[in-house]
Protein backbone atom coordinates (compact mmCIF):
# COMPACT_ATOMS: atom_id res chain seq x y z
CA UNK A 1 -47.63 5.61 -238.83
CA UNK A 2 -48.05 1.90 -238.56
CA UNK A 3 -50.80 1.93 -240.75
CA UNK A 4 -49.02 3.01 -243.46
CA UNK A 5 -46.53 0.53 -243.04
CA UNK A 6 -49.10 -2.46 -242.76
CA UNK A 7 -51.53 -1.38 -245.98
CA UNK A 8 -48.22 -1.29 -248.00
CA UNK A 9 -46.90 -3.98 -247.09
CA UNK A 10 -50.16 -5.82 -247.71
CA UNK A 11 -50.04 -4.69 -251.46
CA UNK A 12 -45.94 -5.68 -252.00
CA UNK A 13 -46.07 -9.27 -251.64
CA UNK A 14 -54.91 19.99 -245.44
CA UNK A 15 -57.89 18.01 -245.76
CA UNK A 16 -59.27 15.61 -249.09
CA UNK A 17 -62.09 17.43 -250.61
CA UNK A 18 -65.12 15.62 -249.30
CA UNK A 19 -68.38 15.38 -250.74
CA UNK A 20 -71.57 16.40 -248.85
CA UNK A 21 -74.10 13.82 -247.69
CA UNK A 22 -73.83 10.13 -246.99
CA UNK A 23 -71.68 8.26 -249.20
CA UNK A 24 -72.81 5.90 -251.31
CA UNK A 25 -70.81 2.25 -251.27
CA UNK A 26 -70.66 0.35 -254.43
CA UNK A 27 -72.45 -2.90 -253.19
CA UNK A 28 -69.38 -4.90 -253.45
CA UNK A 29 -67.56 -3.31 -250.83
CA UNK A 30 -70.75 -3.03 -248.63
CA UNK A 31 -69.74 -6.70 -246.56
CA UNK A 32 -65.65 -4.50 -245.69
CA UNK A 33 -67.25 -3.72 -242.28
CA UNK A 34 -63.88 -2.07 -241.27
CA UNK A 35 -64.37 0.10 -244.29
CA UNK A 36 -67.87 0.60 -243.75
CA UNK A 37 -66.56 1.89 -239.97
CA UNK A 38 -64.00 3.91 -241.32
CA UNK A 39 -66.64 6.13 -243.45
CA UNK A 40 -68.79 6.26 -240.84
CA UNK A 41 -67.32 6.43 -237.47
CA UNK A 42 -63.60 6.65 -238.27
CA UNK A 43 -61.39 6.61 -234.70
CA UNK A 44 -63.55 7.74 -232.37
CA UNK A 45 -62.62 9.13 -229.36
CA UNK A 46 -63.49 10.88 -226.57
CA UNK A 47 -66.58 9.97 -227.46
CA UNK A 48 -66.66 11.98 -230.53
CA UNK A 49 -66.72 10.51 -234.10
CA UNK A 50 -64.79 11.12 -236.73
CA UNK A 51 -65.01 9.38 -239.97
CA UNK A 52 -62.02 9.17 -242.76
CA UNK A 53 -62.61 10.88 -245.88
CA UNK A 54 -64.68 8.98 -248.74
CA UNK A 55 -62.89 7.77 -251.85
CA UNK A 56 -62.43 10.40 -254.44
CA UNK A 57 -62.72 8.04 -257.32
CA UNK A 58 -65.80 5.96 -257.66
CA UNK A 59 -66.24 3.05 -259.83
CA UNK A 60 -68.59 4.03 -262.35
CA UNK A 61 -66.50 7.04 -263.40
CA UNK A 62 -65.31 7.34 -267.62
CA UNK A 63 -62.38 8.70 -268.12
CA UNK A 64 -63.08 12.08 -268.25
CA UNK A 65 -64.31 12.23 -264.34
CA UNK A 66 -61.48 10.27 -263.16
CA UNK A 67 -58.97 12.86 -265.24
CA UNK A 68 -61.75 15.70 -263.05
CA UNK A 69 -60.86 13.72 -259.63
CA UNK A 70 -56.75 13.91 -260.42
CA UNK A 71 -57.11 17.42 -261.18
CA UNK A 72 -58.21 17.58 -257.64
CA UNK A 73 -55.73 16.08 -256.42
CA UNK A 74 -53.04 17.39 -258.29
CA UNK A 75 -54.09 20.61 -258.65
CA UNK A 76 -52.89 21.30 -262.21
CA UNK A 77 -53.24 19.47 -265.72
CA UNK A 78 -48.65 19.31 -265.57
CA UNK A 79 -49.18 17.90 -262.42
CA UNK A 80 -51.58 15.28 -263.27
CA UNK A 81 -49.13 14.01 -265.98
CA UNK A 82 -46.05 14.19 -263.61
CA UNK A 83 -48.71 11.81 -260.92
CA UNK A 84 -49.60 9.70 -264.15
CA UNK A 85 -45.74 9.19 -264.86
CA UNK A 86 -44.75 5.25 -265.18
CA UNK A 87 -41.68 5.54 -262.68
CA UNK A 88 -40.74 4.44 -259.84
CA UNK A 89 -39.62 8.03 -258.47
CA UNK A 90 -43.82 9.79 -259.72
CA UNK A 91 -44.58 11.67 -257.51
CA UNK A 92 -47.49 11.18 -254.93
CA UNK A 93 -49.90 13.82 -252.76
CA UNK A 94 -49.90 13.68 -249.17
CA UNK A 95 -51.68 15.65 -246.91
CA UNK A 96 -51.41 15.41 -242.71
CA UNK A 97 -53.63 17.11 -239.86
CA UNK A 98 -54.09 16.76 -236.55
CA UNK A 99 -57.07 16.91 -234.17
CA UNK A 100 -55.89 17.54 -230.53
CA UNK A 101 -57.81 15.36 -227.99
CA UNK A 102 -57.06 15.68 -224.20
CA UNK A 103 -54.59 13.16 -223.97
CA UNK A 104 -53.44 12.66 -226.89
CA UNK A 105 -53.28 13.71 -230.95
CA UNK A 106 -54.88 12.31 -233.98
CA UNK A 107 -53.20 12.21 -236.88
CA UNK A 108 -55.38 11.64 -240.22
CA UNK A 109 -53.45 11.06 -242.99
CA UNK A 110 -54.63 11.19 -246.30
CA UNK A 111 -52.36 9.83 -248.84
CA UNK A 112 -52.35 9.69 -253.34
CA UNK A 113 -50.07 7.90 -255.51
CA UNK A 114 -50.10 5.63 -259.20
CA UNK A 115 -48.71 1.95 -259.57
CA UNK A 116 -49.10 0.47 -262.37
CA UNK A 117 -50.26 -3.83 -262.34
CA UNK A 118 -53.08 -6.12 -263.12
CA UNK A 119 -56.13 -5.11 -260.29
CA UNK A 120 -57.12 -8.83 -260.99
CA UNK A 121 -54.00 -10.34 -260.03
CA UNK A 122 -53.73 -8.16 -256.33
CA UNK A 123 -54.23 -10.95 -253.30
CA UNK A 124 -53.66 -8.71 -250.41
CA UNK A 125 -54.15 -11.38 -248.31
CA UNK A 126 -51.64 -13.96 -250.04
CA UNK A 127 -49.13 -11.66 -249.96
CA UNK A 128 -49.89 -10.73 -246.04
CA UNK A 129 -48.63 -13.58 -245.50
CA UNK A 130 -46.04 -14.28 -247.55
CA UNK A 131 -44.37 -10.87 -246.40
CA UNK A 132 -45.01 -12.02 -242.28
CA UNK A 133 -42.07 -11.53 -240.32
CA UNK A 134 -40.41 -9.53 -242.68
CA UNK A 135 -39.45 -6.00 -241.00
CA UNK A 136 -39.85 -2.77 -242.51
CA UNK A 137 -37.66 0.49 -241.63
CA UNK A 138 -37.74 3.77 -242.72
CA UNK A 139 -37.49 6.82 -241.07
CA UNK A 140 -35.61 5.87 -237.79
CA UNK A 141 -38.78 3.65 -237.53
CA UNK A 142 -39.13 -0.13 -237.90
CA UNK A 143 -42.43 -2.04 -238.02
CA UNK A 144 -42.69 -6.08 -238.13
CA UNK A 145 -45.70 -7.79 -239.27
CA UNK A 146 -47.02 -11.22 -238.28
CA UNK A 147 -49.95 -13.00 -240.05
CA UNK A 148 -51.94 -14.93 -237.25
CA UNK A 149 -52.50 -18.46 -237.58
CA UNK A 150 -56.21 -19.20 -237.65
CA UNK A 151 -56.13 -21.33 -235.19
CA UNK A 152 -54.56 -18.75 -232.62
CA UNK A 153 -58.48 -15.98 -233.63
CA UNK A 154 -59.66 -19.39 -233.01
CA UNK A 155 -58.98 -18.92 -229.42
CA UNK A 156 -59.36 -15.70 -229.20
CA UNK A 157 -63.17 -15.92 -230.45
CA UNK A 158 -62.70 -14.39 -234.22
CA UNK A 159 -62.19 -15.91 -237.12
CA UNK A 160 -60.38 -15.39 -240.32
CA UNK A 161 -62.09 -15.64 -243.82
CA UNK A 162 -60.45 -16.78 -247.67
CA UNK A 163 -61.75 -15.76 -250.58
CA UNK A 164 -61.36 -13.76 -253.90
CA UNK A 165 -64.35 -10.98 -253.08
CA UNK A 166 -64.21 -10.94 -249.51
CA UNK A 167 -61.23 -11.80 -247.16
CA UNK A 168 -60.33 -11.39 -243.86
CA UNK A 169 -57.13 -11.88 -241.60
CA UNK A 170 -55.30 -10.54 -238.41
CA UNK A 171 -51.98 -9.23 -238.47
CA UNK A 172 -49.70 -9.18 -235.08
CA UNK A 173 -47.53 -5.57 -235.57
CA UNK A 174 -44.84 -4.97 -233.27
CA UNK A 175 -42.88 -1.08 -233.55
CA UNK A 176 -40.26 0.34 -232.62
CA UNK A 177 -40.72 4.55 -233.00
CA UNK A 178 -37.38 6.37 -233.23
CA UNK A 179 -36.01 4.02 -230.56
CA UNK A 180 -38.52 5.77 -227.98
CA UNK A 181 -41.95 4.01 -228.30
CA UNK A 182 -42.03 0.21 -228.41
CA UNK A 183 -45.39 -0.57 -229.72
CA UNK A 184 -47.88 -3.46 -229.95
CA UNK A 185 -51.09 -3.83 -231.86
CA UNK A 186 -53.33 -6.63 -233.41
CA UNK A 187 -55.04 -5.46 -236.89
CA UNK A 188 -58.41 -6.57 -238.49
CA UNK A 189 -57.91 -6.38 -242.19
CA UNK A 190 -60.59 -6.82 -244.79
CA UNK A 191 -60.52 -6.85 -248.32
CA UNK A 192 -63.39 -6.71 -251.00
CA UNK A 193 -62.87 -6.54 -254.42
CA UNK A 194 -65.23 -5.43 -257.48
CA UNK A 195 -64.66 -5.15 -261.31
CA UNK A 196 -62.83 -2.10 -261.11
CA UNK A 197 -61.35 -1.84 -257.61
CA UNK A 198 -59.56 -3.37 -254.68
CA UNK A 199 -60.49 -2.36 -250.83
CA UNK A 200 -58.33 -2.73 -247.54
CA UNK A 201 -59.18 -1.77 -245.19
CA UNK A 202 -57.80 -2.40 -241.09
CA UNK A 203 -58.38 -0.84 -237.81
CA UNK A 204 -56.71 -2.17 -234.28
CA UNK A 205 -58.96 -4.49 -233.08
CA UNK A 206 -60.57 -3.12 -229.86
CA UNK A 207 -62.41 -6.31 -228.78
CA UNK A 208 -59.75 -8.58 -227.88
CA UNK A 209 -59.13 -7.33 -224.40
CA UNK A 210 -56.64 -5.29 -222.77
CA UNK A 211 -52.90 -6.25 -223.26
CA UNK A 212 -53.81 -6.44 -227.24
CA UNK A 213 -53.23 -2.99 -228.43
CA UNK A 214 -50.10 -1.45 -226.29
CA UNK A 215 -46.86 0.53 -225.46
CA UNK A 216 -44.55 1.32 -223.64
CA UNK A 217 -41.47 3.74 -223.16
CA UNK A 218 -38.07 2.24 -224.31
CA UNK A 219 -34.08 3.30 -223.96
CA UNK A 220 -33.42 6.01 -221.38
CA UNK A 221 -37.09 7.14 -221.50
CA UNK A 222 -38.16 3.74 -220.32
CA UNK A 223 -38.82 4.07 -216.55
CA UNK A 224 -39.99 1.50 -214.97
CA UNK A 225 -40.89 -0.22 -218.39
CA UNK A 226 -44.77 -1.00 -218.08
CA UNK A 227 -47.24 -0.86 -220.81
CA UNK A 228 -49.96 1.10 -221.17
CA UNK A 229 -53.23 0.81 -223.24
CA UNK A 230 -52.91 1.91 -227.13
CA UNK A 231 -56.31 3.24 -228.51
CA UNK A 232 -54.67 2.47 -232.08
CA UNK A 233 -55.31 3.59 -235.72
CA UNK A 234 -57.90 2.84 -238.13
CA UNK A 235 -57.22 2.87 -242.37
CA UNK A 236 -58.86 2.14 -245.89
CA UNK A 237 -56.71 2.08 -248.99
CA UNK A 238 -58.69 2.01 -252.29
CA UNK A 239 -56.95 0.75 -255.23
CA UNK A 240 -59.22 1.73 -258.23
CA UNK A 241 -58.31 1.04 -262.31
CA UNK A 242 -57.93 4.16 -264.19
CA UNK A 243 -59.14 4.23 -268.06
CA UNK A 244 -56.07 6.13 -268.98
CA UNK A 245 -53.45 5.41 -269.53
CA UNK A 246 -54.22 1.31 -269.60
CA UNK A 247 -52.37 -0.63 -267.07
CA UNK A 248 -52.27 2.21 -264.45
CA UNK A 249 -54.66 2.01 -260.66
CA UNK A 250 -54.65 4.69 -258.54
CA UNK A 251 -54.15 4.36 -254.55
CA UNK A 252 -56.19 6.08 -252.53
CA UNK A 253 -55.09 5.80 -248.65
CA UNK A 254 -56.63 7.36 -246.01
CA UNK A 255 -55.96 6.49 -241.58
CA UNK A 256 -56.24 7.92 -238.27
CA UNK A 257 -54.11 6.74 -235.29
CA UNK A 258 -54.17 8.06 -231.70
CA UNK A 259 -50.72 9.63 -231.04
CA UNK A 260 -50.72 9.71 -226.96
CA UNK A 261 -49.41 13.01 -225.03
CA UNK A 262 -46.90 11.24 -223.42
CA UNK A 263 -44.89 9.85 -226.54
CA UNK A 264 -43.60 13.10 -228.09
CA UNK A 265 -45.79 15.88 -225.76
CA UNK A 266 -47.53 16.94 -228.36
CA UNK A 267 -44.33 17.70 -230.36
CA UNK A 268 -44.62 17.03 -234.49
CA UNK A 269 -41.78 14.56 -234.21
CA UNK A 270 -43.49 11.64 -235.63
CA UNK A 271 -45.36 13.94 -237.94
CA UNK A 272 -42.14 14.75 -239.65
CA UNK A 273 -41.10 11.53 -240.52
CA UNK A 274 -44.44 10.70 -242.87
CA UNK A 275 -43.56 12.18 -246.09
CA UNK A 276 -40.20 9.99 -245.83
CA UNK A 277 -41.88 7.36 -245.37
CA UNK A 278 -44.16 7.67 -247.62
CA UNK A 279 -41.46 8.08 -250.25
CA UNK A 280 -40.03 5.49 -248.99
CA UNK A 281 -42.42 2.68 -249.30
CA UNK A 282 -44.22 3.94 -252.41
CA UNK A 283 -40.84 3.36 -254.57
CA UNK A 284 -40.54 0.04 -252.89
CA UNK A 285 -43.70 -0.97 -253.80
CA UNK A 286 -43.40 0.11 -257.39
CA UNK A 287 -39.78 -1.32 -257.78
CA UNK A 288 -41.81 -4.93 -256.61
CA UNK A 289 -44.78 -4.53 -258.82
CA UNK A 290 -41.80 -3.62 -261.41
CA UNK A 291 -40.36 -6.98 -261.17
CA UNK A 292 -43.35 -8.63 -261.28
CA UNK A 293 -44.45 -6.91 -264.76
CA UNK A 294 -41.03 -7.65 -266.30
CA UNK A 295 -40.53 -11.22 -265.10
CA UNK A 296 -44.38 -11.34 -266.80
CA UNK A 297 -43.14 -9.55 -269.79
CA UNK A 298 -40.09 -12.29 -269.80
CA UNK A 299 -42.29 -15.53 -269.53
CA UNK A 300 -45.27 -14.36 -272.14
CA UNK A 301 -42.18 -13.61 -274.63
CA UNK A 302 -40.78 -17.55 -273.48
CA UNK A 303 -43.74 -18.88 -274.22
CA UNK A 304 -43.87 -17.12 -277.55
């Protein structure tokens, strides 16, 4: 679930009802072509498209439809308030299926939860890379991320972009799945930001050439200890402000990755860990955004 892992990490430092038709983008997220991907196309494979499910909340909503969307999600007014909670143990929704391909499984993972912080003051791509090179475990899993220089797309004919309404980096993840799978991966990430939501979206870059995205078997699986090709994941997290109560944004994650035959055979193994790790990183990323609120709270009262 690397995806999970990265998208996270990016914000620290059955099925989602779907709505018929084409969905519309709100014209500042138009330019997240990895998001625009994901709605379309999703991870195709096999030659077979798939896209991710659209955003439940949209940005024009009052308070009322927003409360309608939670409801959904939820699935009762008690439960709503329990999601709503200002804790760092609220509870979130998560919801896993699979799609069996010849060769391998998808996994889609579709993923609620509530933070509370300041939209305005989220720089995903700041805190990228002040977080690069940290590791991350959970769940007998450990994933390290490395921001790439941009001298080092440079080479490799892309190019990173900086700026408060559109922004775009690459992020070197190396994993190591319940001491089986050792995997490699290069991620696109792209961020757009409007008045009432935050965007990130990132998919494993399939155009920088084989050897990019890979894995291989490790400890006494390992054999003779080649790598093979990774057909990767794909992801969008929307973090959208909620009317009520003030202070509180709602995350909205949704990803597909390929999960290959020969990892688990087929076997829910890696499947099992997800809720765990969910829990996992949603309390660490709360307990952050915690700090960050009371060493605010500390400073305004300073300056007072």
């Amino acid at each position: 679930m690397p995806h999970l892992f990265s998208l996270l990490g990016f914000l620290l430092v059955g099925q989602a009802p779907a709505e018929s038709g084409p969905t519309p983008l709100e014209p500042a997220h138009r330019a997240n072509t990895v998001y625009v991907e994901a709605l379309r196309s999703g991870l195709a494979s096999e030659g077979q498209a798939d896209p991710l499910p659209p955003p439940m909340l949209k940005d024009d909503m009052d308070a009322a439809a927003q409360r309608a969307v939670l409801l959904r999600v939820a699935g009762s007014e008690r439960a709503v308030d329990d999601l709503l909670r200002d804790s760092v143990t609220a509870p979130y929704v998560l919801k896993v299926r699979d799609q069996k391909q010849k060769d391998a499984t998808i996994r889609l993972v579709d993923l609620w939860f509530v933070v509370r912080a300041d939209l305005n003051a989220l720089d995903p791509a700041e805190v990228a890379g002040q977080s690069s090179g940290k590791p991350v475990e959970a769940g007998n899993m450990r994933f390290e991320s490395r921001l790439l220089k941009d001298e080092e797309m440079k080479a490799k004919g892309k190019s990173a972009r900086h700026g408060r309404e559109l922004s775009r980096w690459y992020v070197e993840l190396k994993g190591l799945l319940l001491d089986r799978i050792e995997l490699e991966a290069i991620d696109e990430a792209v961020a757009t930001r409007s008045a009432e939501s935050l965007v990130i979206a990132a998919r494993a870059d399939p155009t920088l050439g084989p050897g990019s995205n890979r894995w291989r078997n490790v400890g006494k699986d390992a054999g003779d200890g080649s790598y093979r090709p990774y057909e990767g994941g794909i992801s969008y997290a929307k973090i959208s402000r909620l009317k009520e109560p003030e202070g509180a944004l709602l995350v909205e994650f949704h990803a597909a990755f390929s999960e290959p035959q020969a990892w688990f055979r087929g076997a829910p193994i890696l499947r099992s860990k997800f809720s765990l790790i969910a829990q996992d990183q949603i309390r660490s990323l709360r307990r952050e955004l915690l700090k960050g609120r009371t060493k605010g709270a500390a400073s305004g009262s300073d300056a007072r």
